[in-house]
Protein backbone atom coordinates (compact mmCIF):
# COMPACT_ATOMS: atom_id res chain seq x y z
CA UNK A 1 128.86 72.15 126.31
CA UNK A 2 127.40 73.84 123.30
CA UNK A 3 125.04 76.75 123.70
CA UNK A 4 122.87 78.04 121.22
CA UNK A 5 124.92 80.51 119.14
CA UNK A 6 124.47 82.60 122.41
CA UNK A 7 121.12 83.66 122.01
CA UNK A 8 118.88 83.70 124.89
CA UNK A 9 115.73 83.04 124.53
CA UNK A 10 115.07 86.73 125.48
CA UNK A 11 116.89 87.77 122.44
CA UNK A 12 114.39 85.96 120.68
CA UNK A 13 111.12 87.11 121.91
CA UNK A 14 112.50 90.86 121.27
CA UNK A 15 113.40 90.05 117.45
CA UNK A 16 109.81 88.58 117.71
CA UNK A 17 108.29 91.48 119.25
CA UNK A 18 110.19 94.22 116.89
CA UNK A 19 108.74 92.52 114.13
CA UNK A 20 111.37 90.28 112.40
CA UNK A 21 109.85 87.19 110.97
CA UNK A 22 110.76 83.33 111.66
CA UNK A 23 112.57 83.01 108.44
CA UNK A 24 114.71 85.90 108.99
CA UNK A 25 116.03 84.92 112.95
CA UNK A 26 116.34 81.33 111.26
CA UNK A 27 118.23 83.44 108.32
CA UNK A 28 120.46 84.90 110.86
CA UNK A 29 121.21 81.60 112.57
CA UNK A 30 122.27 80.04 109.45
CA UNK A 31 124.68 82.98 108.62
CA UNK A 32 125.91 81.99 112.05
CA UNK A 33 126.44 78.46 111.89
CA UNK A 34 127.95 79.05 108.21
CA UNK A 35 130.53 81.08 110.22
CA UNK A 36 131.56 78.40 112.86
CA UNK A 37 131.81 75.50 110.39
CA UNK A 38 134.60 78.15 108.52
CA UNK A 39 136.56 78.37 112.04
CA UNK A 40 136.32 74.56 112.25
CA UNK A 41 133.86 73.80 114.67
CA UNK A 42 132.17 69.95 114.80
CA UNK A 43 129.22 69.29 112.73
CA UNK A 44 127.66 67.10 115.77
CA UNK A 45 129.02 70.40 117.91
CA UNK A 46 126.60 72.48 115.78
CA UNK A 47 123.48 70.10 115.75
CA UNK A 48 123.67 70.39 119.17
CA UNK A 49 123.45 73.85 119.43
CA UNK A 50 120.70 73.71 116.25
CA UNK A 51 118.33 71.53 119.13
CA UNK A 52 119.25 73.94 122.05
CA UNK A 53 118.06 76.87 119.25
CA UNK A 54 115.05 75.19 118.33
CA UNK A 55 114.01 74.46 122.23
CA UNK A 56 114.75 78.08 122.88
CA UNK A 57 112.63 79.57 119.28
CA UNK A 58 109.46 77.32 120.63
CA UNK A 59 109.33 78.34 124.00
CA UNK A 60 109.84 81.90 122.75
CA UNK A 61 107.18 81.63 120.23
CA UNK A 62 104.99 80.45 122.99
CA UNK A 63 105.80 83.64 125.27
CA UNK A 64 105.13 86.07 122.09
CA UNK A 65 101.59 84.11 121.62
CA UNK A 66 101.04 84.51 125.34
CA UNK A 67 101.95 88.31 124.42
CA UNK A 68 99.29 88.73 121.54
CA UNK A 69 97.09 87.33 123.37
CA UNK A 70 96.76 89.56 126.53
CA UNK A 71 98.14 92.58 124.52
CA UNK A 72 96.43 96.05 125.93
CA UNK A 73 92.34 95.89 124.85
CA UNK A 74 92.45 93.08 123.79
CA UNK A 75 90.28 91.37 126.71
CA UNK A 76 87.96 93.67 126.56
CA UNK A 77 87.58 92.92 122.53
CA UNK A 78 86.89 89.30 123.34
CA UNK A 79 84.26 90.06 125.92
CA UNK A 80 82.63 92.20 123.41
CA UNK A 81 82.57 89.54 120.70
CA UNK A 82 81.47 86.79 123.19
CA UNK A 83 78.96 89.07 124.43
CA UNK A 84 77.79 90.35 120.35
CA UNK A 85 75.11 88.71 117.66
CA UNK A 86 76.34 86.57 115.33
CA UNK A 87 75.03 89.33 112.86
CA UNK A 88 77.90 91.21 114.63
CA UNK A 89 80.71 89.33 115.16
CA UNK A 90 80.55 88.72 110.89
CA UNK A 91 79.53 84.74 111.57
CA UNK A 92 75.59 83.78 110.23
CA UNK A 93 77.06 80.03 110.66
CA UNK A 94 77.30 80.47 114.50
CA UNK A 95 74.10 81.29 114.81
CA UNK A 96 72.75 78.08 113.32
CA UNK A 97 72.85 78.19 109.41
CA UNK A 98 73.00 80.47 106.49
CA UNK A 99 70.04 82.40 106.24
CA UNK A 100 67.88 81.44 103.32
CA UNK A 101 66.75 83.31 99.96
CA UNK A 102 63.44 84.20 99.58
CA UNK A 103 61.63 82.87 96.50
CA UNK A 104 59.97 85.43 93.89
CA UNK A 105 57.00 83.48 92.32
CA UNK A 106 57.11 86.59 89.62
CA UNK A 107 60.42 86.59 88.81
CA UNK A 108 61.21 83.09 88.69
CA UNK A 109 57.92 80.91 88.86
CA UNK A 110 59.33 77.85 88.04
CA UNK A 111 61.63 78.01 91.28
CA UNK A 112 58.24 78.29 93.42
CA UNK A 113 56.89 74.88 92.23
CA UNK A 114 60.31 72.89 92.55
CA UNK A 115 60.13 70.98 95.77
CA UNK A 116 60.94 72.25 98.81
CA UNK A 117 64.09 69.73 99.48
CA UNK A 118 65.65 71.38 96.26
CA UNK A 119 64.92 75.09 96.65
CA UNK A 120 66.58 74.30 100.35
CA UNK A 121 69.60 72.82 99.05
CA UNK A 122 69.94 75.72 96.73
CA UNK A 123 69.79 78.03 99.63
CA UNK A 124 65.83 79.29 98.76
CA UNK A 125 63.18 79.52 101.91
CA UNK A 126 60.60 77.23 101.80
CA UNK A 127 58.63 78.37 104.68
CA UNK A 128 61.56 80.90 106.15
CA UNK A 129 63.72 78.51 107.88
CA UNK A 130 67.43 77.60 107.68
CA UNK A 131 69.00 75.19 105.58
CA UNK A 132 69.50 72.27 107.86
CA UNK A 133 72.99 70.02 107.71
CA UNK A 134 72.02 66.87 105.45
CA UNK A 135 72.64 63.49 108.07
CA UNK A 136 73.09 59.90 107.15
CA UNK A 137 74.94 58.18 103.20
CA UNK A 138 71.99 57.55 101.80
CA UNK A 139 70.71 54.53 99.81
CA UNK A 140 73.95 54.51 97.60
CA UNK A 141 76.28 53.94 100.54
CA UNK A 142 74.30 52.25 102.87
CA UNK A 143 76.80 51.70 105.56
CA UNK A 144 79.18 54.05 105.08
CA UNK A 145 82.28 52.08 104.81
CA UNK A 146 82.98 51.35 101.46
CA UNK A 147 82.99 52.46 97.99
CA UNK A 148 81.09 49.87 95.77
């Protein structure tokens, strides 16, 4: 029965941990198999053992996520974004919108008397409020289903 170029899944998740990348364990494999082809071993022998590999790389890629994940602090981190402002945490979207730009009537009067619709959809305030998403095609695609 083949095994996978006898490295355990273990082996992996260190290599993972200490840094080396997937390209350069899958480097390392290749240098491997290139090695038991020379000595004469089956090409069906080593597909085998490429599956068993692959089986072994997910799960171990799982268990290194499952590392990164509950590394030290980092639950603590989490709680304190959950628990921030969107002003905070970086994100104006999650709080509903991009905030708007104010308009100037001095510097720009002719922005003041487009309507509000436009000023909105070029991210200007009309009355201080947030650029709502736009719903529904419109008169040109009534529908929605095809182009005409």
């Amino acid at each position: 029965m083949p095994t996978s170029y006898g490295i355990s899944q273990n082996a992996i998740l260190a290599a993972l941990k200490s840094g080396k990348s997937k390209s350069e364990i899958y480097d390392a494999i290749d240098n491997k198999k290139e090695k038991l082809f020379d000595k004469g071993v089956k090409p069906s022998t080593i597909e085998k053992m490429d599956k068993l590999f692959d089986k072994r790389f997910d799960n171990a890629m799982d268990d290194y996520r499952y590392h990164l994940k509950n590394r030290p602090g980092m639950k603590e981190y989490r709680k304190k974004q959950r628990s921030a402002k969107a002003s905070d945490t970086g994100s104006e979207f999650k709080s509903g919108g991009k905030v708007l730009k104010p308009v100037d009537k001095s510097k720009n009067p002719g922005l003041s008397k487009l309507p509000t619709k436009v000023r909105n959809k070029m991210g200007y305030m009309k009355k201080g409020c947030r650029v709502m998403s736009k719903r529904g095609m419109g008169k040109a695609m009534r529908g929605g289903g095809c182009v005409r």
